[in-house]
PDB file of N, CA and C in Angstrom:
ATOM      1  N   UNK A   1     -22.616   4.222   6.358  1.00  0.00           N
ATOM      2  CA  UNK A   1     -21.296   3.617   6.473  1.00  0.00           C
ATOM      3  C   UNK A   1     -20.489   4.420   7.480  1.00  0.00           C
ATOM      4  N   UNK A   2     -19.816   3.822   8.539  1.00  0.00           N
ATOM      5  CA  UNK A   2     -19.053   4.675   9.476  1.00  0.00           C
ATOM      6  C   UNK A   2     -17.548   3.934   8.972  1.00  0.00           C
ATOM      7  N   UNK A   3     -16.891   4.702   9.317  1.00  0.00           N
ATOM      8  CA  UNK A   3     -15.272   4.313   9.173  1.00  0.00           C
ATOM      9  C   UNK A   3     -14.793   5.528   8.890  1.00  0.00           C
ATOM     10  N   UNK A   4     -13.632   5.604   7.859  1.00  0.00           N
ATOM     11  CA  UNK A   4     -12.531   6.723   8.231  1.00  0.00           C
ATOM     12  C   UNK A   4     -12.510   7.658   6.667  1.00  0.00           C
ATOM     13  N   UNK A   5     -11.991   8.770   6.980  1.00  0.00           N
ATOM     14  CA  UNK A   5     -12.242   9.564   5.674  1.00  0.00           C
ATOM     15  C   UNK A   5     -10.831   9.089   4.701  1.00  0.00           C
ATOM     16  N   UNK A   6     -11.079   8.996   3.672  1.00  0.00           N
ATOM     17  CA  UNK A   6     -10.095   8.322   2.446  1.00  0.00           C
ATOM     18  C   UNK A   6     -10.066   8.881   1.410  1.00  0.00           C
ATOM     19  N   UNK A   7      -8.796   9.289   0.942  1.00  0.00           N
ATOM     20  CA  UNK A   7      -8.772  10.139  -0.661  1.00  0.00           C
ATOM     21  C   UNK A   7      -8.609   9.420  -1.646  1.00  0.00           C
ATOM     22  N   UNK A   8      -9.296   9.783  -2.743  1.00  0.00           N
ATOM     23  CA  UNK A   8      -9.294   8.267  -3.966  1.00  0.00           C
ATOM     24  C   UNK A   8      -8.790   9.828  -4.922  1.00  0.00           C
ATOM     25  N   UNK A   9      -8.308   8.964  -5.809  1.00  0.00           N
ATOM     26  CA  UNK A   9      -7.929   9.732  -7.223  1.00  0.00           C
ATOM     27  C   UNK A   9      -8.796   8.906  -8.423  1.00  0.00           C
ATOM     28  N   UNK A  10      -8.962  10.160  -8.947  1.00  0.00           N
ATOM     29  CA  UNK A  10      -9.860   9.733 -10.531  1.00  0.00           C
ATOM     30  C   UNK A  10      -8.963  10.636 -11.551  1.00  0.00           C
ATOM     31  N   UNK A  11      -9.086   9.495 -12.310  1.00  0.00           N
ATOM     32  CA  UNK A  11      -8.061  10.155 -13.703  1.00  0.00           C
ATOM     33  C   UNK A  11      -8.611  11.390 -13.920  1.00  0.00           C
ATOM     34  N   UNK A  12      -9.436  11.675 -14.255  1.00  0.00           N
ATOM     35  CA  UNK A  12      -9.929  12.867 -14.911  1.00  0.00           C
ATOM     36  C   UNK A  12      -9.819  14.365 -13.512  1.00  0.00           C
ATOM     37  N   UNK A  13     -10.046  14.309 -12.480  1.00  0.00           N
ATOM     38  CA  UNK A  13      -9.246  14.428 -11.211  1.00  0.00           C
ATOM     39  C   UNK A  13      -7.765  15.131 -11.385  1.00  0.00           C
ATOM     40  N   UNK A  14      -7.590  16.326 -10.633  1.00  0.00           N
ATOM     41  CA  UNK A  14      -6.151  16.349 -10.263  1.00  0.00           C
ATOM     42  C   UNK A  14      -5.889  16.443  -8.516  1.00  0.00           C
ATOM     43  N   UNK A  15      -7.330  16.827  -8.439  1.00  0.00           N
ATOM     44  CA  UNK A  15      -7.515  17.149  -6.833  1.00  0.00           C
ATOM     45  C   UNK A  15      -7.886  15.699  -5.992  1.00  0.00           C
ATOM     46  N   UNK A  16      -7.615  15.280  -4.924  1.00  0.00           N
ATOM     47  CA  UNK A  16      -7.999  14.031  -4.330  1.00  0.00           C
ATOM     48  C   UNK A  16      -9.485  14.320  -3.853  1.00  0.00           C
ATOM     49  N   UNK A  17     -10.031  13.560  -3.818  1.00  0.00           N
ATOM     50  CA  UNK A  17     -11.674  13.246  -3.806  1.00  0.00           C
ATOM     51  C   UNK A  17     -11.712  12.590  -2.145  1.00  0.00           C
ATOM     52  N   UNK A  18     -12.259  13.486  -1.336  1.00  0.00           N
ATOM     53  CA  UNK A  18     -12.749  12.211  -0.010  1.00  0.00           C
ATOM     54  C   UNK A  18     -13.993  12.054   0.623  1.00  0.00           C
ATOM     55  N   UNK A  19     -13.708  10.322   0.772  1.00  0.00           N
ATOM     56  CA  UNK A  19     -14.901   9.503   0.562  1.00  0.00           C
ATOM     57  C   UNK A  19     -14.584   9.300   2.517  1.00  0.00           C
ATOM     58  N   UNK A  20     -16.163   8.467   3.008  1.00  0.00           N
ATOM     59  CA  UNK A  20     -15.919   7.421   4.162  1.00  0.00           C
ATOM     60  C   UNK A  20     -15.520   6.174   3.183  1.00  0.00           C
ATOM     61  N   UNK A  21     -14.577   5.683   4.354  1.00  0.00           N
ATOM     62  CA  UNK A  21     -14.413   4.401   3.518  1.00  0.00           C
ATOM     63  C   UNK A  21     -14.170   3.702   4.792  1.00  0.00           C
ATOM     64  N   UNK A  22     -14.305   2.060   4.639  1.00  0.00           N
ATOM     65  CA  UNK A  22     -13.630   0.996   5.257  1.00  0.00           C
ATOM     66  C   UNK A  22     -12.641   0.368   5.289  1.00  0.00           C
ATOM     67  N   UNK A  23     -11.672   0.410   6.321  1.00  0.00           N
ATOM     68  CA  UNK A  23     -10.588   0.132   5.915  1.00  0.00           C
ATOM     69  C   UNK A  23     -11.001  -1.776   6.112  1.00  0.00           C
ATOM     70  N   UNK A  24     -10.575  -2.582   5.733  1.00  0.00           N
ATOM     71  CA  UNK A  24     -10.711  -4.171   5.326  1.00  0.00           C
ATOM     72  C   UNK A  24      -9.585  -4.827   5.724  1.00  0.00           C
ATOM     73  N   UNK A  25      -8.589  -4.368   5.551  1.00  0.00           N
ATOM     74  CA  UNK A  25      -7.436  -4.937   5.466  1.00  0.00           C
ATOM     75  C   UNK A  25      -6.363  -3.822   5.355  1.00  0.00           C
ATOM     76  N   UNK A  26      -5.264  -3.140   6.227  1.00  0.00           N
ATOM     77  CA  UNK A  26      -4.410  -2.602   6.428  1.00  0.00           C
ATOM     78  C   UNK A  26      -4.134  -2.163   5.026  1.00  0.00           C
ATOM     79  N   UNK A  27      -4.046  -1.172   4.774  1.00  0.00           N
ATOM     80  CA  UNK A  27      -4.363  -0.561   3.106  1.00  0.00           C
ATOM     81  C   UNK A  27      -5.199  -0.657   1.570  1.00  0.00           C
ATOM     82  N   UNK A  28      -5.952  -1.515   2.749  1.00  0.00           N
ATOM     83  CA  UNK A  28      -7.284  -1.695   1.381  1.00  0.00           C
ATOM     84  C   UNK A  28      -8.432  -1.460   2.069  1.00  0.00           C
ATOM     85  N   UNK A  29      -9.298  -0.440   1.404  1.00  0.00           N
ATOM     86  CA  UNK A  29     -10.373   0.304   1.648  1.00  0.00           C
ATOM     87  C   UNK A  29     -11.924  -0.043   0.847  1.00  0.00           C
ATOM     88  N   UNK A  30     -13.116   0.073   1.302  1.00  0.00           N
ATOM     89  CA  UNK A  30     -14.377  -0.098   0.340  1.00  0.00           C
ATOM     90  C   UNK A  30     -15.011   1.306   0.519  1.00  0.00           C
ATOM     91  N   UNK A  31     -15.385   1.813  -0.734  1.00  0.00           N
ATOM     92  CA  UNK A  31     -16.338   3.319  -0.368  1.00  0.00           C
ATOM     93  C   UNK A  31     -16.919   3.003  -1.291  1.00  0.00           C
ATOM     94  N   UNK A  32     -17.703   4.137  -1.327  1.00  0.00           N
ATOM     95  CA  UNK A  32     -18.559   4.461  -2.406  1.00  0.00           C
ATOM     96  C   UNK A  32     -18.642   5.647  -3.217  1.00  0.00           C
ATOM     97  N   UNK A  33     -18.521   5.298  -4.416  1.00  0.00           N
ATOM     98  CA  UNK A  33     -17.959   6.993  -5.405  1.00  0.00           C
ATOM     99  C   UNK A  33     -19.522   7.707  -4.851  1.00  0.00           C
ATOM    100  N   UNK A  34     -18.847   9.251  -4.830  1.00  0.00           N
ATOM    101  CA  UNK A  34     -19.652  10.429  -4.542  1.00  0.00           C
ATOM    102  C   UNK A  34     -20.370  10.036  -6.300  1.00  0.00           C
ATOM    103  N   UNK A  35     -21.702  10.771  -5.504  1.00  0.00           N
ATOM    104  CA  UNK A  35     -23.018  10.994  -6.588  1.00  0.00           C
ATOM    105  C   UNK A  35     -22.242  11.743  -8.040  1.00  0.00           C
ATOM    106  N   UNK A  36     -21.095  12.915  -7.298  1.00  0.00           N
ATOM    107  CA  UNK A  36     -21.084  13.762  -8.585  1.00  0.00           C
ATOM    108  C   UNK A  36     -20.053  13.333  -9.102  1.00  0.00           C
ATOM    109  N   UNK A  37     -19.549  11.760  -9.129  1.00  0.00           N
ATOM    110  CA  UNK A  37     -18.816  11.143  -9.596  1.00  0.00           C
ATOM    111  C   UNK A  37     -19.104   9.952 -10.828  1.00  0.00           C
ATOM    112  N   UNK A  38     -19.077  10.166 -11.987  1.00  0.00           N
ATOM    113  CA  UNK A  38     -19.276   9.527 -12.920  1.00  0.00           C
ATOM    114  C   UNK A  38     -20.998   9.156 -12.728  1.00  0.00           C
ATOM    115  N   UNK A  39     -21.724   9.654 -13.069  1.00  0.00           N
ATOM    116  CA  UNK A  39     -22.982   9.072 -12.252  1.00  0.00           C
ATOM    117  C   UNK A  39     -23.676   8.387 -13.356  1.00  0.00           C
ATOM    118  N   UNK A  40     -22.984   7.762 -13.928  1.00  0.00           N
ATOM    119  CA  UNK A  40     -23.740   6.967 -15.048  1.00  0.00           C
ATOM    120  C   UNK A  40     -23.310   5.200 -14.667  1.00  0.00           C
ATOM    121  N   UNK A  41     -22.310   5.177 -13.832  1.00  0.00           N
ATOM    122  CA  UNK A  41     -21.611   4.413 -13.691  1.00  0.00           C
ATOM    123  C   UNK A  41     -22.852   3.642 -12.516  1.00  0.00           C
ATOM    124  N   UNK A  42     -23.038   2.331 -13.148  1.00  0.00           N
ATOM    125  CA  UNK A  42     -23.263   1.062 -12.289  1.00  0.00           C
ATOM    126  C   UNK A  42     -22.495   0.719 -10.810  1.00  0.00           C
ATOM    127  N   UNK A  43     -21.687   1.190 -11.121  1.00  0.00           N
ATOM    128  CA  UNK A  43     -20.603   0.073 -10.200  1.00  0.00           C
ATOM    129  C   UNK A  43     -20.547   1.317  -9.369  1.00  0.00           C
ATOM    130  N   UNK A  44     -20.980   1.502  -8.562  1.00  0.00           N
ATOM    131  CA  UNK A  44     -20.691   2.460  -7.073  1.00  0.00           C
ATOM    132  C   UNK A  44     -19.497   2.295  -6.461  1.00  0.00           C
ATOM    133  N   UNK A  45     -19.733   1.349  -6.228  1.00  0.00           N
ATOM    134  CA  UNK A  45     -18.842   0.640  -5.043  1.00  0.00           C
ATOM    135  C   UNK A  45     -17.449   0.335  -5.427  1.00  0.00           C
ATOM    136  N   UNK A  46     -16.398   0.693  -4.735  1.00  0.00           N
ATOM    137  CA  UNK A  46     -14.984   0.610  -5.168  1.00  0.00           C
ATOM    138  C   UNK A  46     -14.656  -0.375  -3.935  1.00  0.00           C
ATOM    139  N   UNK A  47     -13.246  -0.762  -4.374  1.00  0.00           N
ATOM    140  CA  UNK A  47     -12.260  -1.577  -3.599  1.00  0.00           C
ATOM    141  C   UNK A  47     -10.830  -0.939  -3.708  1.00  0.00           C
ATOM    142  N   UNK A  48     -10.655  -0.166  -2.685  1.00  0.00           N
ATOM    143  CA  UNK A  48      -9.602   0.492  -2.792  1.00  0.00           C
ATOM    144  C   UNK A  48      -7.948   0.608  -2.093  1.00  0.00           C
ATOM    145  N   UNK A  49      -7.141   1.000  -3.047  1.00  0.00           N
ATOM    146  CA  UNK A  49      -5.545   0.796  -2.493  1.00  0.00           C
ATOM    147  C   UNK A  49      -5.432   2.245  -1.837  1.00  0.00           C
ATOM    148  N   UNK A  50      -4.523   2.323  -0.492  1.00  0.00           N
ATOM    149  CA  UNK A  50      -4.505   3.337   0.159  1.00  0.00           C
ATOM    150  C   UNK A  50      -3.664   4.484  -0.710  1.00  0.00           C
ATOM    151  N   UNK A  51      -3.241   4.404  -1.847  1.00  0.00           N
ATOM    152  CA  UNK A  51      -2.852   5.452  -2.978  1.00  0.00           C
ATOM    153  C   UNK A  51      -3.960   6.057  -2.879  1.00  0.00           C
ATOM    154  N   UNK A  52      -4.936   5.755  -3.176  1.00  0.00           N
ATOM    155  CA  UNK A  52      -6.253   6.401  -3.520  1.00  0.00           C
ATOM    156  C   UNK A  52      -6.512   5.664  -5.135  1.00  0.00           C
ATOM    157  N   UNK A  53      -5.645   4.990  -5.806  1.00  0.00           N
ATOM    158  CA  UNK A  53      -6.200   4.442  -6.368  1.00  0.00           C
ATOM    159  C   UNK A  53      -7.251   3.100  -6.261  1.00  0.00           C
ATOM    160  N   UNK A  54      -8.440   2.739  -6.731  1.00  0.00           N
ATOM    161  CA  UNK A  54      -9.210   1.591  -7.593  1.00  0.00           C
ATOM    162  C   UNK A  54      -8.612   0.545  -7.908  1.00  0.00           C
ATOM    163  N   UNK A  55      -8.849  -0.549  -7.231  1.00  0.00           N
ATOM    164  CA  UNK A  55      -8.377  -2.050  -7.488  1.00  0.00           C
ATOM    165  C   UNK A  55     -10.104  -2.778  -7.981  1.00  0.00           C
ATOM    166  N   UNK A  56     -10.639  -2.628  -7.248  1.00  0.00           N
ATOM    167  CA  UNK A  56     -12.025  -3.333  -8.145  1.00  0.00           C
ATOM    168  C   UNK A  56     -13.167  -2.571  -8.040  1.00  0.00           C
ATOM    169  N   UNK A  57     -14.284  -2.789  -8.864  1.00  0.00           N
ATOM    170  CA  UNK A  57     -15.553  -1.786  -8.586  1.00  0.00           C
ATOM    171  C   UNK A  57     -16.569  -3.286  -8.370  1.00  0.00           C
ATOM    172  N   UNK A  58     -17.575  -2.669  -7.521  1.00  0.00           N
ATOM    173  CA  UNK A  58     -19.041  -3.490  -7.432  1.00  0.00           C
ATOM    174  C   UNK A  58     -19.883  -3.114  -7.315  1.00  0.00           C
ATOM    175  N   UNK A  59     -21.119  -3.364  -7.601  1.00  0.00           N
ATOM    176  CA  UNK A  59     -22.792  -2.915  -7.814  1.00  0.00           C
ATOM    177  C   UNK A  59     -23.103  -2.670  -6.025  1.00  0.00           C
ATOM    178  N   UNK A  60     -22.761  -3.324  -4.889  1.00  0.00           N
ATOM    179  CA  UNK A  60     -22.975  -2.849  -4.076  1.00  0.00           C
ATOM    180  C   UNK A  60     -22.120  -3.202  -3.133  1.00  0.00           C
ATOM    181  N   UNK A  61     -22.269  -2.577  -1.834  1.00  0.00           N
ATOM    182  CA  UNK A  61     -21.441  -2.279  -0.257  1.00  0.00           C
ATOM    183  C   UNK A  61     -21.117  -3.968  -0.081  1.00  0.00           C
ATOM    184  N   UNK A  62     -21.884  -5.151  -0.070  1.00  0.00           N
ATOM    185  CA  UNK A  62     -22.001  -6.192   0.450  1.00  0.00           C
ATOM    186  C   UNK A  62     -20.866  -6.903  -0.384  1.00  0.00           C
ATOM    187  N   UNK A  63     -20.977  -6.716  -1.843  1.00  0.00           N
ATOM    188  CA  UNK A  63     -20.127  -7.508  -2.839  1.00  0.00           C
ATOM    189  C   UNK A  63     -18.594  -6.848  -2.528  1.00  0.00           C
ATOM    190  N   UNK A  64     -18.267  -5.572  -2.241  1.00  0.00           N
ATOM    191  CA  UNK A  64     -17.290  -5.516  -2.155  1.00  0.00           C
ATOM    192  C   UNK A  64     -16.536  -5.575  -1.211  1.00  0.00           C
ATOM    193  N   UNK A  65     -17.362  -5.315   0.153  1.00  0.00           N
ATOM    194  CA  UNK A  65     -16.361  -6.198   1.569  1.00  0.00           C
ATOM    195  C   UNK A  65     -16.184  -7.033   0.886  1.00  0.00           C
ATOM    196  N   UNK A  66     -17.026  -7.994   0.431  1.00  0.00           N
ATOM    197  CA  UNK A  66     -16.753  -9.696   0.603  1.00  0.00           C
ATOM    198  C   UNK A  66     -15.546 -10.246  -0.625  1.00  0.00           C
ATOM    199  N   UNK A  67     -15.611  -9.158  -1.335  1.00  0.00           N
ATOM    200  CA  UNK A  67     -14.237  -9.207  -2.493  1.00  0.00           C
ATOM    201  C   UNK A  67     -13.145  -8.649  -1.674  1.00  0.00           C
ATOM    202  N   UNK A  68     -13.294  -7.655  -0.847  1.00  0.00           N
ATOM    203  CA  UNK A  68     -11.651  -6.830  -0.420  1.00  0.00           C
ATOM    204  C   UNK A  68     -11.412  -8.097   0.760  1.00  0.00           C
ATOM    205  N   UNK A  69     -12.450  -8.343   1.136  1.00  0.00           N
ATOM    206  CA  UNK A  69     -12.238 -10.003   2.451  1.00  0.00           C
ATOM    207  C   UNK A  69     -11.160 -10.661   1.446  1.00  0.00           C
ATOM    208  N   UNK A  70     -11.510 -11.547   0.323  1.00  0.00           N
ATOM    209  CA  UNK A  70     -11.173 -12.161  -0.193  1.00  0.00           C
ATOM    210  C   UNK A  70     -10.152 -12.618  -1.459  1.00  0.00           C
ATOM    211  N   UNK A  71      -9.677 -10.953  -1.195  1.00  0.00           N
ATOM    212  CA  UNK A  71      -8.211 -10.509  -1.434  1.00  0.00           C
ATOM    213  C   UNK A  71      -6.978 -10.071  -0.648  1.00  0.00           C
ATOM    214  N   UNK A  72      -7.745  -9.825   0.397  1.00  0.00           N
ATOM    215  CA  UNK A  72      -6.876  -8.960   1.527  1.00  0.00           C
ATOM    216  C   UNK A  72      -5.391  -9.933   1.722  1.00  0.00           C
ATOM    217  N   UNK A  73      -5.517 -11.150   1.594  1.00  0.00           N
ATOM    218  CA  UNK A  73      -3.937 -12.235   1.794  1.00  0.00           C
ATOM    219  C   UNK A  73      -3.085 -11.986   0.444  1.00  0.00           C
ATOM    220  N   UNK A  74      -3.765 -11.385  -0.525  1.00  0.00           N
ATOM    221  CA  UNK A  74      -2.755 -11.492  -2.004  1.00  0.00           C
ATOM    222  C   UNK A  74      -1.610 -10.730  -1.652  1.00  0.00           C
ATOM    223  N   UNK A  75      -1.345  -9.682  -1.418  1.00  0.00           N
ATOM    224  CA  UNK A  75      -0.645  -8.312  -1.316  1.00  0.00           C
ATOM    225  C   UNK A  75      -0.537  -7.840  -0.400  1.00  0.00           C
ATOM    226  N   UNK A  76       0.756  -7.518   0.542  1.00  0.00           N
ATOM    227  CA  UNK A  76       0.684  -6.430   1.310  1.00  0.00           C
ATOM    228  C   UNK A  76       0.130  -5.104   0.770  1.00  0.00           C
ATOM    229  N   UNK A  77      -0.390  -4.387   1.153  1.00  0.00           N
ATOM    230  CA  UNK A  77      -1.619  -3.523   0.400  1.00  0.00           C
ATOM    231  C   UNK A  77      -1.036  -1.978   0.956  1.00  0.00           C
ATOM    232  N   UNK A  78      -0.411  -2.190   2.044  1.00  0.00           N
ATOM    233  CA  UNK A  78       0.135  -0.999   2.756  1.00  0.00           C
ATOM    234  C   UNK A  78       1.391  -0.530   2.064  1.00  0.00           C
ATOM    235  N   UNK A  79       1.782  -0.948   0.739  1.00  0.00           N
ATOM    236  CA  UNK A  79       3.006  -0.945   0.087  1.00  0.00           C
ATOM    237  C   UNK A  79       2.672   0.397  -0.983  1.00  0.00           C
ATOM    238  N   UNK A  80       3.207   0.418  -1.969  1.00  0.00           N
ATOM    239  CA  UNK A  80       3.098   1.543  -2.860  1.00  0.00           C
ATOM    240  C   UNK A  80       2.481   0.420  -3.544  1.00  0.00           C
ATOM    241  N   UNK A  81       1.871   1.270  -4.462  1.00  0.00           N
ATOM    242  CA  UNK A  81       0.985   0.532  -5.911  1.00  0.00           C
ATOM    243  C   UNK A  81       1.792  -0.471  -6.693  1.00  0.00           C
ATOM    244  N   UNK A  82       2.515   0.172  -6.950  1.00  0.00           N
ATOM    245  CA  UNK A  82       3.382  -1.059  -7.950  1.00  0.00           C
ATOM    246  C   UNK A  82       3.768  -2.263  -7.196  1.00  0.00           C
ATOM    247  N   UNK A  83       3.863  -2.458  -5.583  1.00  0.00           N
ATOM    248  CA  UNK A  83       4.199  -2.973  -5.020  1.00  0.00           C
ATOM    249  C   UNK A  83       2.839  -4.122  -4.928  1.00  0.00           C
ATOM    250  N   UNK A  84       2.076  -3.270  -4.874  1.00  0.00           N
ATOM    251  CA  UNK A  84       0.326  -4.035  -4.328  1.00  0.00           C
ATOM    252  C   UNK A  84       0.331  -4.886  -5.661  1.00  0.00           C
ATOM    253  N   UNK A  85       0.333  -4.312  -7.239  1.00  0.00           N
ATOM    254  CA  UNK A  85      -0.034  -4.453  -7.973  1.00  0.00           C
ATOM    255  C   UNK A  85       0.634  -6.129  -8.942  1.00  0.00           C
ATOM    256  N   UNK A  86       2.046  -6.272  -7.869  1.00  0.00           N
ATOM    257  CA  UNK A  86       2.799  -7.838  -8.634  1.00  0.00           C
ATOM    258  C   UNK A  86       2.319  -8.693  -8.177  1.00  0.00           C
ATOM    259  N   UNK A  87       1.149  -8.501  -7.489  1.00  0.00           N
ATOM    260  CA  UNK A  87       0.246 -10.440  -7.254  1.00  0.00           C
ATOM    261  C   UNK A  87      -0.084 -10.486  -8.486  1.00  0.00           C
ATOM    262  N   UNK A  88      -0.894 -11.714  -8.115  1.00  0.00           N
ATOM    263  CA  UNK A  88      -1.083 -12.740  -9.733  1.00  0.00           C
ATOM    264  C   UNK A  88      -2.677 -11.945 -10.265  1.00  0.00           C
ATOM    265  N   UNK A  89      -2.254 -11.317 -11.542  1.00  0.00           N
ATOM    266  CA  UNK A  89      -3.570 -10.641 -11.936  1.00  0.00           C
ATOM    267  C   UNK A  89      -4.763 -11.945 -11.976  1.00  0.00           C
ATOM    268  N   UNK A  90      -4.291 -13.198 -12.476  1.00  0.00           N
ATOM    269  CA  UNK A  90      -5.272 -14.028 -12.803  1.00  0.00           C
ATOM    270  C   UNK A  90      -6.084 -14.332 -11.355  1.00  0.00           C
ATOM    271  N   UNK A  91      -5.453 -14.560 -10.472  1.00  0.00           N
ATOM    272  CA  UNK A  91      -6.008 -15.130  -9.131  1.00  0.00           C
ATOM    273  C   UNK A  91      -6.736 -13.825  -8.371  1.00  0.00           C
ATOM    274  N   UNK A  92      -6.340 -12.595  -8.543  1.00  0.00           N
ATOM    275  CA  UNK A  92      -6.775 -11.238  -7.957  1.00  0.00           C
ATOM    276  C   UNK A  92      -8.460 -11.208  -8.745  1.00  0.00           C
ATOM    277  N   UNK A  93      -8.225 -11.233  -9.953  1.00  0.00           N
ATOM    278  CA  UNK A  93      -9.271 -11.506 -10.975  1.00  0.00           C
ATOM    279  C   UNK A  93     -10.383 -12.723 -10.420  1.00  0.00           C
ATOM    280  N   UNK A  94      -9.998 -13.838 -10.508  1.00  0.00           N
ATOM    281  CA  UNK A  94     -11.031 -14.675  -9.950  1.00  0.00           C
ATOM    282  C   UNK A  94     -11.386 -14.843  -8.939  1.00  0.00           C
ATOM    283  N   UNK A  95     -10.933 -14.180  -7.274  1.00  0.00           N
ATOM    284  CA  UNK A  95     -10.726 -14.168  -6.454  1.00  0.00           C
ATOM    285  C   UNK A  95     -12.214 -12.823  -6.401  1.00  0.00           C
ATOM    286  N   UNK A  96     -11.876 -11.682  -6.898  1.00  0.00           N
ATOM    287  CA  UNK A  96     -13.464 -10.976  -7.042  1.00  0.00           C
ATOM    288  C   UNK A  96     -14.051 -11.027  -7.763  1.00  0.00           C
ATOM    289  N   UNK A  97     -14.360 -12.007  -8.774  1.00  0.00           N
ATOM    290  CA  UNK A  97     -15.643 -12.650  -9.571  1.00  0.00           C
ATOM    291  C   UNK A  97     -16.210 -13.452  -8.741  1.00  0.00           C
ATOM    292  N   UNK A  98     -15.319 -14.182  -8.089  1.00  0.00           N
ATOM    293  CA  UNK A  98     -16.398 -14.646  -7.039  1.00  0.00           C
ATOM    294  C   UNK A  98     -17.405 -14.009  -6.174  1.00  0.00           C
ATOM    295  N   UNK A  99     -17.483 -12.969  -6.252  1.00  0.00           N
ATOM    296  CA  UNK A  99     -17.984 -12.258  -5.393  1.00  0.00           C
ATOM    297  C   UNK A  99     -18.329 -11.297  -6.338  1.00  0.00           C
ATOM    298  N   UNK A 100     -18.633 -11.185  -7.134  1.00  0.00           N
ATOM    299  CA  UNK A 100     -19.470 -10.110  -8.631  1.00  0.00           C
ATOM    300  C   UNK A 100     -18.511  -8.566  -7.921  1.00  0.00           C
ATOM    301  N   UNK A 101     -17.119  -9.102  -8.219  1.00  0.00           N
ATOM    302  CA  UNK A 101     -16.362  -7.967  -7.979  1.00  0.00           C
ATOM    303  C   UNK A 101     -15.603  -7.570  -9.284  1.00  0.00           C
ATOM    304  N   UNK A 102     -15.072  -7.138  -9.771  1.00  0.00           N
ATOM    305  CA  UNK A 102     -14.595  -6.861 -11.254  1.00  0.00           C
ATOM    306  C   UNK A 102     -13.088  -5.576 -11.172  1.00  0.00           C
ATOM    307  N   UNK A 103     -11.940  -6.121 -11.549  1.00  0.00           N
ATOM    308  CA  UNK A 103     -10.821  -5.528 -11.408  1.00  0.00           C
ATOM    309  C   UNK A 103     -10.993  -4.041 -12.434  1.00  0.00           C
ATOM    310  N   UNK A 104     -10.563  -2.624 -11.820  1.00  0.00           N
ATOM    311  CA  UNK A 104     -10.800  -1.800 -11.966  1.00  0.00           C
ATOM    312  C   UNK A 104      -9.972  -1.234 -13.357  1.00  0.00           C
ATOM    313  N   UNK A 105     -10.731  -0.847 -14.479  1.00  0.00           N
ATOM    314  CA  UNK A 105     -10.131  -0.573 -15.601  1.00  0.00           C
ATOM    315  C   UNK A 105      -9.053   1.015 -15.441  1.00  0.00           C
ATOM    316  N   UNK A 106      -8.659   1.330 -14.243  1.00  0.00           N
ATOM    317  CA  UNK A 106      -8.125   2.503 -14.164  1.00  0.00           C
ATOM    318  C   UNK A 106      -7.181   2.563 -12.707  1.00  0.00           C
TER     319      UNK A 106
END
C-alpha cells in the first residue's frame, strides 16, 4: 500500500499508532491495523476519520476502498468527529454493508 502516514487512536492506546493509509476522500482514510494490534481481530482493515478515529472495519483492502468510495458524499469528513458523526447512522450503515463493510464499535 503506498499513500501517506496516518495516526489512528485505539481505546486501549494513549499514544497515537501510525499506519500507511489512503486517503479516499479529504479526511477519510483506509489502513490496515498493525499486526501488534488486536491480532485476534478478523477485520484488519479500517475506514478511517482523520481524528484517528474508526468509522468502519473490513476483512480486506478491496472492501474497504469500496465502502470509504461509498460514503465519502455523507459527511464532510475533514470536520471534527462529532461533526463527521451527524449523518444518518442508518444510511452510513447500509451504505458499507453493501460492501461487507461494518460500522466500527469504537
Amino acid at each position: 500500500m503506498t499513500g501517506t502516514v496516518h495516526a489512528i487512536r485505539i481505546l486501549r492506546s494513549t499514544d497515537p499508532i501510525h499506519v500507511q493509509a489512503i486517503e479516499v476522500s479529504p479526511g477519510l482514510y483506509v489502513y490496515r491495523l498493525p499486526d501488534t494490534v488486536n491480532p485476534d481481530d478478523l477485520y484488519r482493515w479500517r475506514i478511517g476519520h482523520h481524528t484517528g478515529l474508526a468509522v468502519a472495519v473490513a476483512m480486506s483492502e478491496a472492501n474497504a476502498l469500496a465502502g470509504a468510495a461509498t460514503i465519502a458524499d455523507l459527511a464532510d469528513w475533514t470536520q471534527d468527529a462529532d461533526a463527521s458523526a451527524s449523518t444518518s447512522g442508518a444510511e452510513l450503515a447500509k451504505r458499507l454493508r453493501r460492501n461487507s463493510c461494518y460500522r466500527a464499535g469504537y
